[in-house]
N, C-alpha and C. Protein backbone atom coordinates (compact mmCIF):
# COMPACT_ATOMS: atom_id res chain seq x y z
N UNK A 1 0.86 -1.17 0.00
CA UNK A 1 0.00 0.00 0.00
C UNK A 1 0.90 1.23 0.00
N UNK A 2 0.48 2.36 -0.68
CA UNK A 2 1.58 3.61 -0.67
C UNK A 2 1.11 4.57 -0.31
N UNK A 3 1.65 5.53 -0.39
CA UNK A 3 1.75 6.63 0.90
C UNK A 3 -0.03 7.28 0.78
N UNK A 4 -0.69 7.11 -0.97
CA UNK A 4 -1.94 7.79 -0.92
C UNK A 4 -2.42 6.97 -0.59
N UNK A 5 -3.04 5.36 -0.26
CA UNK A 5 -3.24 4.46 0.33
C UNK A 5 -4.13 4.58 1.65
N UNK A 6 -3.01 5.06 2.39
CA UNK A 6 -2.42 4.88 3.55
C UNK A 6 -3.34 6.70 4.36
N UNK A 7 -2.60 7.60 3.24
CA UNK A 7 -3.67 8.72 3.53
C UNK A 7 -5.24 8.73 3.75
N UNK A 8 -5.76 7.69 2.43
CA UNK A 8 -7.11 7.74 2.13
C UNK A 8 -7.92 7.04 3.31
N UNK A 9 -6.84 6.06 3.81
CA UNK A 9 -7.63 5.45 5.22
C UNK A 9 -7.62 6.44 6.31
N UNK A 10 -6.63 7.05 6.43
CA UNK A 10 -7.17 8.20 7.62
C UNK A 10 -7.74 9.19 7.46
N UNK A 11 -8.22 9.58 6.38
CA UNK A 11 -9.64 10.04 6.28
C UNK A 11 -10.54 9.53 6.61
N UNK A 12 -10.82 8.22 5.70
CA UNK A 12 -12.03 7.51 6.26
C UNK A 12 -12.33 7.81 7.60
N UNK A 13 -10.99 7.38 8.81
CA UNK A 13 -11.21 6.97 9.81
C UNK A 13 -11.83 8.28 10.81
N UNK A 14 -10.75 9.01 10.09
CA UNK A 14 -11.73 10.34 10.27
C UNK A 14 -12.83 10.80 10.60
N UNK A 15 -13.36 11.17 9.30
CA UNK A 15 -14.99 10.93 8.87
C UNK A 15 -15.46 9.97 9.59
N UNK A 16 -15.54 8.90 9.70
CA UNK A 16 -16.48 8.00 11.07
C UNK A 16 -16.11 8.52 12.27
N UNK A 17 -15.20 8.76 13.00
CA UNK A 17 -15.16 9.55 13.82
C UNK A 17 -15.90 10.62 14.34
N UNK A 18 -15.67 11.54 12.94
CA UNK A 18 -16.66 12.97 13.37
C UNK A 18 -18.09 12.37 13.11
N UNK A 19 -18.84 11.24 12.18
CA UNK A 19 -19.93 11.14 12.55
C UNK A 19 -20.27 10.59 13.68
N UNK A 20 -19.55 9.61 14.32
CA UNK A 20 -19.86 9.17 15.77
C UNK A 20 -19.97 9.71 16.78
N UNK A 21 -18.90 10.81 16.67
CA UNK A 21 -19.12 11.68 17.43
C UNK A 21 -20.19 13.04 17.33
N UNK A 22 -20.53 13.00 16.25
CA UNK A 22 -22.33 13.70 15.94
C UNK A 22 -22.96 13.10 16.43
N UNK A 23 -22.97 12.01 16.54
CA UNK A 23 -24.20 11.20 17.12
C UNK A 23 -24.30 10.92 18.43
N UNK A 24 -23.13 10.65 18.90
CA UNK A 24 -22.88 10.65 20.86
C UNK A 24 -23.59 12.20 21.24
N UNK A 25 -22.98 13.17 20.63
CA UNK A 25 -23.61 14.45 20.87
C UNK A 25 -24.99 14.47 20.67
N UNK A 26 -25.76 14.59 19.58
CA UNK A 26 -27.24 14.23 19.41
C UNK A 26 -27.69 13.49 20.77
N UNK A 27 -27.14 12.09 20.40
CA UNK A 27 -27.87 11.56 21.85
C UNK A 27 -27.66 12.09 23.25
N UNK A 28 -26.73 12.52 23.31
CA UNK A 28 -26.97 13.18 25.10
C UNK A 28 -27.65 14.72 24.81
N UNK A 29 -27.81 15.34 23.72
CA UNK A 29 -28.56 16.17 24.14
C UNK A 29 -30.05 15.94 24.53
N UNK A 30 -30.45 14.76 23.38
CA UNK A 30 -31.94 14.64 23.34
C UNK A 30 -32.17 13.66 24.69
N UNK A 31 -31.29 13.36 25.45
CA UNK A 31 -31.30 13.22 26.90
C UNK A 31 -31.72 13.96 27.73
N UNK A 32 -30.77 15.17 27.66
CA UNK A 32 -30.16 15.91 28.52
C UNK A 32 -31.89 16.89 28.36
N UNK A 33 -32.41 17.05 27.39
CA UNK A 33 -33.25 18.14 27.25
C UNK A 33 -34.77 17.36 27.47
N UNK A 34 -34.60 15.72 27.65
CA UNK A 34 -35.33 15.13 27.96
C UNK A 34 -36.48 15.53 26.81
N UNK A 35 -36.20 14.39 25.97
CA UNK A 35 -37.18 14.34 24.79
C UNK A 35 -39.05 13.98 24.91
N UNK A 36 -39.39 14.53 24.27
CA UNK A 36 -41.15 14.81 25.14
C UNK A 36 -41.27 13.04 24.08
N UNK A 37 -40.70 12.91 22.96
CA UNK A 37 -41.40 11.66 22.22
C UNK A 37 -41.07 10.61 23.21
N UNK A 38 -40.09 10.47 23.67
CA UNK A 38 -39.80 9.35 24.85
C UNK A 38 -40.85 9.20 25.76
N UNK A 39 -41.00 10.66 26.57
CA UNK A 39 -42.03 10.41 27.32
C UNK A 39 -43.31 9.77 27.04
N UNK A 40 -43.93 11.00 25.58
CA UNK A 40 -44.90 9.99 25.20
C UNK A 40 -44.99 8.50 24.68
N UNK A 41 -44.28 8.13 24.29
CA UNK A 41 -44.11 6.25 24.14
C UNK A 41 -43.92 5.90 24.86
N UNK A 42 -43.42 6.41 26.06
CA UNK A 42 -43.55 5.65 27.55
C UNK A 42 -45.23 5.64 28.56
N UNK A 43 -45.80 6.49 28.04
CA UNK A 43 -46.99 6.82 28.52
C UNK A 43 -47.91 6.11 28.37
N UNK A 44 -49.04 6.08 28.44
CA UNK A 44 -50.44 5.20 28.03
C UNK A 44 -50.35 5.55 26.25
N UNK A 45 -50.74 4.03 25.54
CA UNK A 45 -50.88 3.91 23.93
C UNK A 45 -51.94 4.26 23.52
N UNK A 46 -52.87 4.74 24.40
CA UNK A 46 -54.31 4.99 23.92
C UNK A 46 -54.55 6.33 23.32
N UNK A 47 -53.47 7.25 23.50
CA UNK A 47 -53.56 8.41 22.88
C UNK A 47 -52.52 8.79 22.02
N UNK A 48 -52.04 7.36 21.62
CA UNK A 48 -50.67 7.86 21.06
C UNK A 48 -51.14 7.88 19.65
N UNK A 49 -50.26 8.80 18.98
CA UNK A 49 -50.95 9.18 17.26
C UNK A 49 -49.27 9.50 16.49
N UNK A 50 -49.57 9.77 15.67
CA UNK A 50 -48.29 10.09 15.06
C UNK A 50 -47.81 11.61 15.07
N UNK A 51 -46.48 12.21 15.68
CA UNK A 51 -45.96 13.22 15.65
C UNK A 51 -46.50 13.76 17.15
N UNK A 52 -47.13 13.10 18.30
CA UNK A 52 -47.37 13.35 19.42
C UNK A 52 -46.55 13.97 19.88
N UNK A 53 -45.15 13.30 20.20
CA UNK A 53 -44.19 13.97 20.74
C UNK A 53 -43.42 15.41 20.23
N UNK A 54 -43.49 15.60 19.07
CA UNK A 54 -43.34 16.75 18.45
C UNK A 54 -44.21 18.16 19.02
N UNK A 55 -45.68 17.15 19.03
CA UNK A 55 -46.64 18.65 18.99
C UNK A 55 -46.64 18.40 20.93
N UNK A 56 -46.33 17.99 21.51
CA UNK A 56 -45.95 18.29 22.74
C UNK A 56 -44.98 18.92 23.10
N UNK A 57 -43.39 18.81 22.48
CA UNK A 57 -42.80 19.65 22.70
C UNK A 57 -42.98 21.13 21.97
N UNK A 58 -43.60 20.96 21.46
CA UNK A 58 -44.42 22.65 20.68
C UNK A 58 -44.96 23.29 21.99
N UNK A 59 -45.48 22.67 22.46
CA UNK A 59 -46.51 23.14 23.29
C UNK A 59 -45.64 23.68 24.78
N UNK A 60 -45.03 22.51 25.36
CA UNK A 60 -43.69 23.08 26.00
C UNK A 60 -42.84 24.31 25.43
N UNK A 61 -42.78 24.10 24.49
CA UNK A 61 -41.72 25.08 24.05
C UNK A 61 -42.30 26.53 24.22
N UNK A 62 -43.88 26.61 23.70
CA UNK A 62 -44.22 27.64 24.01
C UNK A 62 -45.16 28.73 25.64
N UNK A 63 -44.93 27.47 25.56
CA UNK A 63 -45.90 27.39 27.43
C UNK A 63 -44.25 27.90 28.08
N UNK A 64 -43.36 28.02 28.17
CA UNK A 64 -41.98 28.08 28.86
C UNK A 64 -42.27 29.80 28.87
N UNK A 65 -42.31 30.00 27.86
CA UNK A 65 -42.23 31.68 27.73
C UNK A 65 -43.13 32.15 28.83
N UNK A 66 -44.68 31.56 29.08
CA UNK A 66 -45.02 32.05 30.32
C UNK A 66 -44.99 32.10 31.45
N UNK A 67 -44.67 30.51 31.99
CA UNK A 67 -44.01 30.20 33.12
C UNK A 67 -43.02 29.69 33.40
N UNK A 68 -41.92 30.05 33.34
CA UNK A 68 -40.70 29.20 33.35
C UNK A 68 -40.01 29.37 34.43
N UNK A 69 -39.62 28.40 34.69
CA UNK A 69 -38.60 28.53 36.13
C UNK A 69 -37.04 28.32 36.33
N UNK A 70 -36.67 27.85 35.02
CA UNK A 70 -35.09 27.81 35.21
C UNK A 70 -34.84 29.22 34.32
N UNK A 71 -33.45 29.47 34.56
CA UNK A 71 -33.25 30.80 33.22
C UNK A 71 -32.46 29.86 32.47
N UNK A 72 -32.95 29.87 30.80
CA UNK A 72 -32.46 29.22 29.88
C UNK A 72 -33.44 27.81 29.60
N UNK A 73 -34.44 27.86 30.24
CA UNK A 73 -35.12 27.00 29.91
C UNK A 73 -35.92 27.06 28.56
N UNK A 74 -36.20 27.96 27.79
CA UNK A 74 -36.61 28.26 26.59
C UNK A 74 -35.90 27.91 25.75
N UNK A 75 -34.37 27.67 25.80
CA UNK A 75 -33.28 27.06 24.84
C UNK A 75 -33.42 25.58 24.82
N UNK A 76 -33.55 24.97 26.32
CA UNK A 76 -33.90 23.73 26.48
C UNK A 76 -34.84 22.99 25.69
N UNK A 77 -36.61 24.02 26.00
CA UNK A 77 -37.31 23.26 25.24
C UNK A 77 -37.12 23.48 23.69
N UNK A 78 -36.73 24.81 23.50
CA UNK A 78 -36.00 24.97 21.64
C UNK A 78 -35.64 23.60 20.73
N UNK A 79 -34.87 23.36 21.91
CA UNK A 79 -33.93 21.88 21.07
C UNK A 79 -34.73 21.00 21.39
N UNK A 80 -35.55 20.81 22.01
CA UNK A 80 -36.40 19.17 22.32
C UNK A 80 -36.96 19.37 21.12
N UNK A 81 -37.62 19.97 20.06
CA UNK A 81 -38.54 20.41 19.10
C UNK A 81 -37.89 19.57 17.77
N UNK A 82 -36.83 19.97 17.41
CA UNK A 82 -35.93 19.17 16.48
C UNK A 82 -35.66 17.76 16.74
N UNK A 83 -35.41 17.52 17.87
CA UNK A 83 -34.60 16.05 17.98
C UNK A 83 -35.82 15.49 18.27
N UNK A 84 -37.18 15.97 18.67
CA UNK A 84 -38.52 15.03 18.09
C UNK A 84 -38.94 14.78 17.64
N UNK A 85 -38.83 16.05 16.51
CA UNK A 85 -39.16 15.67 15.26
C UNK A 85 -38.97 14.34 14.56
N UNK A 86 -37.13 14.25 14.49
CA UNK A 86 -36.46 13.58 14.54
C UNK A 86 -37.11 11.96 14.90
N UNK A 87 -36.97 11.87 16.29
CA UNK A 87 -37.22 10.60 16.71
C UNK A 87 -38.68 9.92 16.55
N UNK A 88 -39.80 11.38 16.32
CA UNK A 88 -41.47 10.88 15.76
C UNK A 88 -41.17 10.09 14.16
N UNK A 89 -40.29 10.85 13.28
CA UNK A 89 -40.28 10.43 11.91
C UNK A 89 -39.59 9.49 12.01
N UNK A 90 -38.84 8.91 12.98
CA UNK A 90 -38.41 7.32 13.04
C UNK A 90 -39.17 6.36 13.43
N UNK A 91 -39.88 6.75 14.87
CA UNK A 91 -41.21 5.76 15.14
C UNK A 91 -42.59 5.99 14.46
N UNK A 92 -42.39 6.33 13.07
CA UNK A 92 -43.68 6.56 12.62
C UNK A 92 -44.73 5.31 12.41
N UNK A 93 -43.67 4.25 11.65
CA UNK A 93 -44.48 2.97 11.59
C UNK A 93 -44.90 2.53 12.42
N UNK A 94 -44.24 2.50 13.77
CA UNK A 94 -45.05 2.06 14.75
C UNK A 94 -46.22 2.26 15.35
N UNK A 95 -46.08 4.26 15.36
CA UNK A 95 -47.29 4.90 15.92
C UNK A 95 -48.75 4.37 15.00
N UNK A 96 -48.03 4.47 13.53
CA UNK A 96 -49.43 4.46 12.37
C UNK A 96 -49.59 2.38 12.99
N UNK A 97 -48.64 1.80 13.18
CA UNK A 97 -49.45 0.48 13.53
C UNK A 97 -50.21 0.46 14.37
N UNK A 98 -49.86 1.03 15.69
CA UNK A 98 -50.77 1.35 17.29
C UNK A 98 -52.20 2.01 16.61
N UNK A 99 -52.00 2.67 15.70
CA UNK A 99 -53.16 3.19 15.64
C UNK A 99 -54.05 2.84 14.50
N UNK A 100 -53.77 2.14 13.73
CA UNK A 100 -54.59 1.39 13.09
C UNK A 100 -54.87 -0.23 13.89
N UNK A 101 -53.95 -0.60 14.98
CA UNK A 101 -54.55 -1.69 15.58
C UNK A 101 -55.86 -0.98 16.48
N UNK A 102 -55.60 -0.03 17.00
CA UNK A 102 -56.84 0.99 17.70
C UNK A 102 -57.97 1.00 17.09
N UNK A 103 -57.77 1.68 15.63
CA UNK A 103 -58.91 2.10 15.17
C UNK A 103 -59.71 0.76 14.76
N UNK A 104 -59.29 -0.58 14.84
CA UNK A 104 -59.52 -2.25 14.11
C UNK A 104 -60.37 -2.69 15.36
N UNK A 105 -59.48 -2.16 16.90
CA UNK A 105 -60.54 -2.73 17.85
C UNK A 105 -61.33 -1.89 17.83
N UNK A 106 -61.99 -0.72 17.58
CA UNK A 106 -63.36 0.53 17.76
C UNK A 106 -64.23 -0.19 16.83
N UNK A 107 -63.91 -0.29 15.66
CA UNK A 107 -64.59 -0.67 14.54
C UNK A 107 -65.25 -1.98 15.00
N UNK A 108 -67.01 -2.00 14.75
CA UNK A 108 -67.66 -3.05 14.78
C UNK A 108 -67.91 -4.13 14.26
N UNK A 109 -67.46 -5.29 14.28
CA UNK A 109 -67.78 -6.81 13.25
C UNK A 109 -69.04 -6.53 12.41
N UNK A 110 -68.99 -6.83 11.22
CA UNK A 110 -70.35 -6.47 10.45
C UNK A 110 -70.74 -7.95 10.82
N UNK A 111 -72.31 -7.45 10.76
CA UNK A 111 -73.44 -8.90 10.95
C UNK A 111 -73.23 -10.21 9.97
N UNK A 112 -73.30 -11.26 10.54
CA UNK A 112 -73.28 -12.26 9.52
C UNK A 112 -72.11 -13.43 9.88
């Protein structure tokens, strides 16, 4: 192997690097800021719908401006908004399964 070889792998190694380390970051923020989609999939399934956690942290995000009690808590909920987005458009199949198994038990057996 020669010297450009040899270069081209430590790039690579690079580049995985800085994405891994995007992603360690991502994940402790959407920790750290305590992601509302977590909560809601941890919660009761009976109200769960798709993009729940999103339009909850909306709602946080904007409810902060009136009562808030840490200073900087408006930055906090800022970023929960994105990284739920995020994590709703990953559990989407699931939510749309929960809720078409929902809407299968409401629905009545036709006669016969």
């Amino acid at each position: 192997m020669g010297l450009a070889g040899i270069r081209a792998n430590k790039n690579q190694q690079g580049c995985f690097q800085s994405i891994c380390r995007a992603l360690l970051v991502a994940s402790i923020l959407s920790v750290l800021t305590a992601c509302s989609t977590v909560k809601v999939h941890l919660q009761d399934h009976d109200i769960l719908h798709p993009y729940l956690g999103t339009k909850t942290a909306i709602h946080n995000f904007i409810r902060s401006f009136s009562d808030f009690y840490l200073y900087g808590e408006q930055f906090v909920r800022g970023m929960d908004v994105p990284f739920c987005f995020v994590a709703d458009t990953l559990l989407l199949p699931y939510d749309l399964m929960v809720k078409l198994r929902r809407h299968q038990r409401q629905r009545p057996l036709p006669p016969g």
